[in-house]
N, C-alpha and C. Protein backbone atom coordinates (compact mmCIF):
# COMPACT_ATOMS: atom_id res chain seq x y z
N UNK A 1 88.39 19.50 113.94
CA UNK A 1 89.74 19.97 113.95
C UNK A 1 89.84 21.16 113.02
N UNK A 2 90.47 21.94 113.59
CA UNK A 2 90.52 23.48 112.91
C UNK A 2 91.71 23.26 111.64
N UNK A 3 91.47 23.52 110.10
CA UNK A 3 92.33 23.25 109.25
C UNK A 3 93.35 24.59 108.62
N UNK A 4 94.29 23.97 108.29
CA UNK A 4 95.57 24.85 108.25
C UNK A 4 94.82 26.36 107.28
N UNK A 5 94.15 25.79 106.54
CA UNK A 5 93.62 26.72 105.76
C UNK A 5 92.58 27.95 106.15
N UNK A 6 91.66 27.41 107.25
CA UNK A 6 90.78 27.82 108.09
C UNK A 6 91.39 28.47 109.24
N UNK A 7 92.38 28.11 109.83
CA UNK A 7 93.37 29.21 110.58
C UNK A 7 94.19 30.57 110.23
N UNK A 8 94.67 30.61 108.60
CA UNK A 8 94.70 31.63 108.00
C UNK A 8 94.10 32.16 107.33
N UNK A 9 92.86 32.27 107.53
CA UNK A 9 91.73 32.86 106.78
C UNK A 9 91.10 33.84 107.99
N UNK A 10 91.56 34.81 108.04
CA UNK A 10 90.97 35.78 109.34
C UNK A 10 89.51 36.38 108.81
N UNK A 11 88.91 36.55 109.74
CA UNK A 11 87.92 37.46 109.69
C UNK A 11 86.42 36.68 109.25
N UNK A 12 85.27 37.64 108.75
CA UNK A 12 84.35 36.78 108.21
C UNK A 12 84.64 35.64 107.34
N UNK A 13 85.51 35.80 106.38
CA UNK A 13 85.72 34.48 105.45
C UNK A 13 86.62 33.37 106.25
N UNK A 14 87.05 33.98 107.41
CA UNK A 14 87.62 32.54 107.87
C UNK A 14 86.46 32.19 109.13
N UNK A 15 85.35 33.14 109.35
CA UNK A 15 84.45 32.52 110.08
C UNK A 15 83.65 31.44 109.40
N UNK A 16 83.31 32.20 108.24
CA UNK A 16 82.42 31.40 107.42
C UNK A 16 83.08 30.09 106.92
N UNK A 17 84.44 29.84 106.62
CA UNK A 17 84.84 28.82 105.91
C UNK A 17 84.87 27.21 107.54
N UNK A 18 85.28 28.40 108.70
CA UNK A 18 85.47 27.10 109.82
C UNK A 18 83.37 26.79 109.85
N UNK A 19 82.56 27.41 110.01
CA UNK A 19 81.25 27.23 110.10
C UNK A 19 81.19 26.47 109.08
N UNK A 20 81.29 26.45 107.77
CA UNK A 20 80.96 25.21 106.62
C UNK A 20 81.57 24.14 106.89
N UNK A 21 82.83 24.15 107.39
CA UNK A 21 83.52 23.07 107.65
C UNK A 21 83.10 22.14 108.74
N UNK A 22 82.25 22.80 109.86
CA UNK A 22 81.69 22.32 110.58
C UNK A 22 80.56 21.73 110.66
N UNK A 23 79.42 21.97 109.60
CA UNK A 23 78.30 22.59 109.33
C UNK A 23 78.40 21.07 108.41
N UNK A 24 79.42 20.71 107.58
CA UNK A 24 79.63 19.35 106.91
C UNK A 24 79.52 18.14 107.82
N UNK A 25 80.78 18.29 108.40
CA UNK A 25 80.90 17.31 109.74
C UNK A 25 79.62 16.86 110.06
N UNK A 26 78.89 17.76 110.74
CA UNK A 26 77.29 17.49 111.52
C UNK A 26 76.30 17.04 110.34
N UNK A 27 76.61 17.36 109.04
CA UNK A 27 75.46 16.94 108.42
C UNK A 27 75.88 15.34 108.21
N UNK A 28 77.27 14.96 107.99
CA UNK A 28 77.56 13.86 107.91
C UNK A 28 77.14 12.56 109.19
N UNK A 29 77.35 13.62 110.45
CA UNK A 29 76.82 12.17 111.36
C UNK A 29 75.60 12.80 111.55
N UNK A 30 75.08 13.10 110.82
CA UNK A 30 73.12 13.65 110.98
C UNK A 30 73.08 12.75 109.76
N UNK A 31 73.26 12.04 109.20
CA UNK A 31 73.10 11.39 108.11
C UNK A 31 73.34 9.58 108.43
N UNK A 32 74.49 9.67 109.00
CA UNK A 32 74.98 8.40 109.65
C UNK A 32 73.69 7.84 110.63
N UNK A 33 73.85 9.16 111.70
CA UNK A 33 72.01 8.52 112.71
C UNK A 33 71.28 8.58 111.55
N UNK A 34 70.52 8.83 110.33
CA UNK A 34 69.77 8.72 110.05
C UNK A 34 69.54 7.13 109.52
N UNK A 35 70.78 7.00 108.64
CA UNK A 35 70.51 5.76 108.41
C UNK A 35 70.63 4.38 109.49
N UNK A 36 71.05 4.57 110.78
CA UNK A 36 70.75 3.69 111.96
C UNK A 36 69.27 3.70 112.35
N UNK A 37 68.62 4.50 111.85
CA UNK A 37 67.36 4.62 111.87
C UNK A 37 66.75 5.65 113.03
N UNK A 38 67.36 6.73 113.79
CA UNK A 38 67.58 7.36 114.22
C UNK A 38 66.65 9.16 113.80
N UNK A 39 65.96 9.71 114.31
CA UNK A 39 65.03 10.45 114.05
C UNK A 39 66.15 11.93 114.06
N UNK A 40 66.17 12.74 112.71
CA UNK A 40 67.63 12.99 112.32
C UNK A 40 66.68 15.11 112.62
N UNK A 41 67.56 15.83 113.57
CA UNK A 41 66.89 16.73 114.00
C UNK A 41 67.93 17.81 112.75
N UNK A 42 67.33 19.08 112.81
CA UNK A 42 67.87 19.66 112.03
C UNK A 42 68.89 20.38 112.20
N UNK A 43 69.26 20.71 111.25
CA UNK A 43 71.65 21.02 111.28
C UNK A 43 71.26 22.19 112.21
N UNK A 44 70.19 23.33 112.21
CA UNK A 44 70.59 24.60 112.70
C UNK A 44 70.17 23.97 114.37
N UNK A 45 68.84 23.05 114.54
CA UNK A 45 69.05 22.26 115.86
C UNK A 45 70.17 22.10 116.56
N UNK A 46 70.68 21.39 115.67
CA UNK A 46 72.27 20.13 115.86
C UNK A 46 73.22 21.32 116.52
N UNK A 47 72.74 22.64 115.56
CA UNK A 47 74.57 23.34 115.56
C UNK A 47 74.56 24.63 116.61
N UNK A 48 73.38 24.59 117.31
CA UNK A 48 72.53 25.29 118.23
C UNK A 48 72.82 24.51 119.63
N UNK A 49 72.44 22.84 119.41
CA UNK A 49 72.70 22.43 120.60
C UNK A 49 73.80 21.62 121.26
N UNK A 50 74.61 21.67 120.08
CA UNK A 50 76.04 20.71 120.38
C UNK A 50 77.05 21.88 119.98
N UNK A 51 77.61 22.58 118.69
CA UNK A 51 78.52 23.42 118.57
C UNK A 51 78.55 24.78 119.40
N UNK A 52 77.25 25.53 119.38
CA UNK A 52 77.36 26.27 119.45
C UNK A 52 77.70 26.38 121.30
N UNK A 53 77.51 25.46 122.53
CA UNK A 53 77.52 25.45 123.56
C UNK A 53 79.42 25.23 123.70
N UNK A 54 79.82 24.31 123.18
CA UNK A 54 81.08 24.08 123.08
C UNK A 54 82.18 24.82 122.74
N UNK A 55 81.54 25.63 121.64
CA UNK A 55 82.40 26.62 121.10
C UNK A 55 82.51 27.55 122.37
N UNK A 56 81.26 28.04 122.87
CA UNK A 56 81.61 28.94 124.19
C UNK A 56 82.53 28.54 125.13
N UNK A 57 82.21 27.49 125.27
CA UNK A 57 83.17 26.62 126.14
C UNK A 57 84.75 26.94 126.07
N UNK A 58 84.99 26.65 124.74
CA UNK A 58 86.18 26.55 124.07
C UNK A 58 87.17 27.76 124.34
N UNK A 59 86.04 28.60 123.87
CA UNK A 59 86.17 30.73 123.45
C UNK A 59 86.50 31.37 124.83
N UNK A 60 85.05 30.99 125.67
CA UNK A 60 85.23 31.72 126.60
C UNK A 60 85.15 31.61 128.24
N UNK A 61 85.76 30.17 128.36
CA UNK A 61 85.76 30.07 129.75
C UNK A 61 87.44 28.87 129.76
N UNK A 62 87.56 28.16 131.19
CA UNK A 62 88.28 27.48 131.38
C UNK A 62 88.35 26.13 131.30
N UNK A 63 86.82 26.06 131.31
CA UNK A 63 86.86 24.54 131.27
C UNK A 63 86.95 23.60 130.44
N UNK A 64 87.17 22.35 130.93
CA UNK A 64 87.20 21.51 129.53
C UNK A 64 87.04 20.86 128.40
N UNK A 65 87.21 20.90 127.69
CA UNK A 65 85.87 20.10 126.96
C UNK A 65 86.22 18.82 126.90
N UNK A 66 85.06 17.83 127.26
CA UNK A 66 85.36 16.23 127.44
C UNK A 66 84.29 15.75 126.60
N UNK A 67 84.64 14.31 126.94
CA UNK A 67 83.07 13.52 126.04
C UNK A 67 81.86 13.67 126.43
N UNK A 68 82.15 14.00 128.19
CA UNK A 68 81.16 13.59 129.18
C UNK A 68 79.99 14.63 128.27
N UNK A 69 80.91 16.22 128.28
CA UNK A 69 79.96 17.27 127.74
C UNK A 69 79.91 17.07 126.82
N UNK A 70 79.97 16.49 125.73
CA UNK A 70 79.55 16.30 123.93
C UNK A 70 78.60 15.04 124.19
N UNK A 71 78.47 14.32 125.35
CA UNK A 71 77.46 13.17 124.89
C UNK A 71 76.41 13.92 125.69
N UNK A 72 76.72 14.36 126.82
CA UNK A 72 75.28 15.47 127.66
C UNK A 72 74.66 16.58 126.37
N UNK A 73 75.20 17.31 125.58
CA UNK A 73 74.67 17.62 124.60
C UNK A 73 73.80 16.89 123.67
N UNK A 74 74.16 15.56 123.60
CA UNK A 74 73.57 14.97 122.24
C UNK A 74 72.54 14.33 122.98
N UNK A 75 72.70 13.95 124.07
CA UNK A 75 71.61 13.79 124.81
C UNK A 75 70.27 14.37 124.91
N UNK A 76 70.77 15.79 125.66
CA UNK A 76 69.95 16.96 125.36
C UNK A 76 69.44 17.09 123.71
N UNK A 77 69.52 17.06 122.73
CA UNK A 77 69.33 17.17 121.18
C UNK A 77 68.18 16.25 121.12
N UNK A 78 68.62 15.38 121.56
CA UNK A 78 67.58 13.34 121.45
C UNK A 78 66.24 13.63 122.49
N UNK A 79 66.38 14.59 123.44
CA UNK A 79 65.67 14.51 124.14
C UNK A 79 64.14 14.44 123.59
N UNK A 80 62.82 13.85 124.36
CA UNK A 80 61.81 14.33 123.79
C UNK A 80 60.94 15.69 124.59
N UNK A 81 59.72 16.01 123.80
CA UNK A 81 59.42 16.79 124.79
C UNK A 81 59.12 16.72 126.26
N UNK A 82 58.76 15.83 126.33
CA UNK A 82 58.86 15.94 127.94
C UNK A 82 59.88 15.71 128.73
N UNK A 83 61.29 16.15 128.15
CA UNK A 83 62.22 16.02 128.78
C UNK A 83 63.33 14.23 129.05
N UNK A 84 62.52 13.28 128.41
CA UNK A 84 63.08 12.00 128.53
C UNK A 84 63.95 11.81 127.85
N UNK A 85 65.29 11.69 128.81
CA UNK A 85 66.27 11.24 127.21
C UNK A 85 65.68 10.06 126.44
N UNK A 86 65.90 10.54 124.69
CA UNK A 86 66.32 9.21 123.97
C UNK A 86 67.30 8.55 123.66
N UNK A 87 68.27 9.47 124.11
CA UNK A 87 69.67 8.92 123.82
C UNK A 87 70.00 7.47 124.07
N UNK A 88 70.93 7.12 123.26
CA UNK A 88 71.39 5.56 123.36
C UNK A 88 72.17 5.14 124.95
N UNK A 89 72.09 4.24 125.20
CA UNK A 89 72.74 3.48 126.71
C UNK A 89 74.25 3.31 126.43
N UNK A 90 74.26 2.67 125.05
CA UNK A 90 75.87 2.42 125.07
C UNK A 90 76.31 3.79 124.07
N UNK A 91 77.50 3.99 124.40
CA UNK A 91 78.67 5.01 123.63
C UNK A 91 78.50 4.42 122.19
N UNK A 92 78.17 3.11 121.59
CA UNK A 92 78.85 2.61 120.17
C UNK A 92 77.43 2.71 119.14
N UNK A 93 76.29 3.41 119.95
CA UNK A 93 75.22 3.57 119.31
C UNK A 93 74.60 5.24 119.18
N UNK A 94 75.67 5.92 119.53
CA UNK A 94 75.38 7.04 120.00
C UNK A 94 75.39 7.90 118.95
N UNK A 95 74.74 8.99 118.53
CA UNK A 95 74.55 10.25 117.38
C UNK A 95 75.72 10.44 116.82
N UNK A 96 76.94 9.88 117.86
CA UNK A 96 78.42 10.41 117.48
C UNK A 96 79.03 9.26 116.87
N UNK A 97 79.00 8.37 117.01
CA UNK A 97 79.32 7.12 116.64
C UNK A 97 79.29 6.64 114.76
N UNK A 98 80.15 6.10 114.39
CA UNK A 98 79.93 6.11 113.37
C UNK A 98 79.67 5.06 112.66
């Protein structure tokens, strides 16, 4: 959620302050999977393959953003190399989950 403070902060310093603010968030449930025991990929990974797709989303097109696309992301993140998801089966075990 974009904060009152981070909305009037134009320009680089209000880029940079919504990116830290975000940049927290993800380290926090990169921390949460870690301790579920969860193989914990790295923030510029994380913020490469979940924010940064969304944000486009958000910025520059129409569509919506749902869960469907934030759990297909985290999916994609979990994946291994050969393409197999690792992602969890249920929603209450998921990277997002807390």
């Amino acid at each position: 959620m974009l904060h009152r403070r981070t909305a009037r902060t134009g320009g680089e310093q209000g880029a940079a302050t919504c990116r830290g603010e975000r940049q927290q968030q993800l380290e926090a449930i990169l921390e949460r999977a870690q301790a579920r025991g969860r193989e914990r990929p790295t923030l510029e990974r994380t913020t490469d393959a979940i924010l940064a797709p969304l944000y486009y989303r958000a910025i520059f097109t129409n569509e919506p953003l749902t869960s469907g696309l934030a759990y297909d992301r985290v999916s994609h993140l979990l994946s291994d190399e050969n393409g197999a998801a690792t992602a969890p089966d249920s929603a209450s075990d998921s990277l997002l989950a807390d």
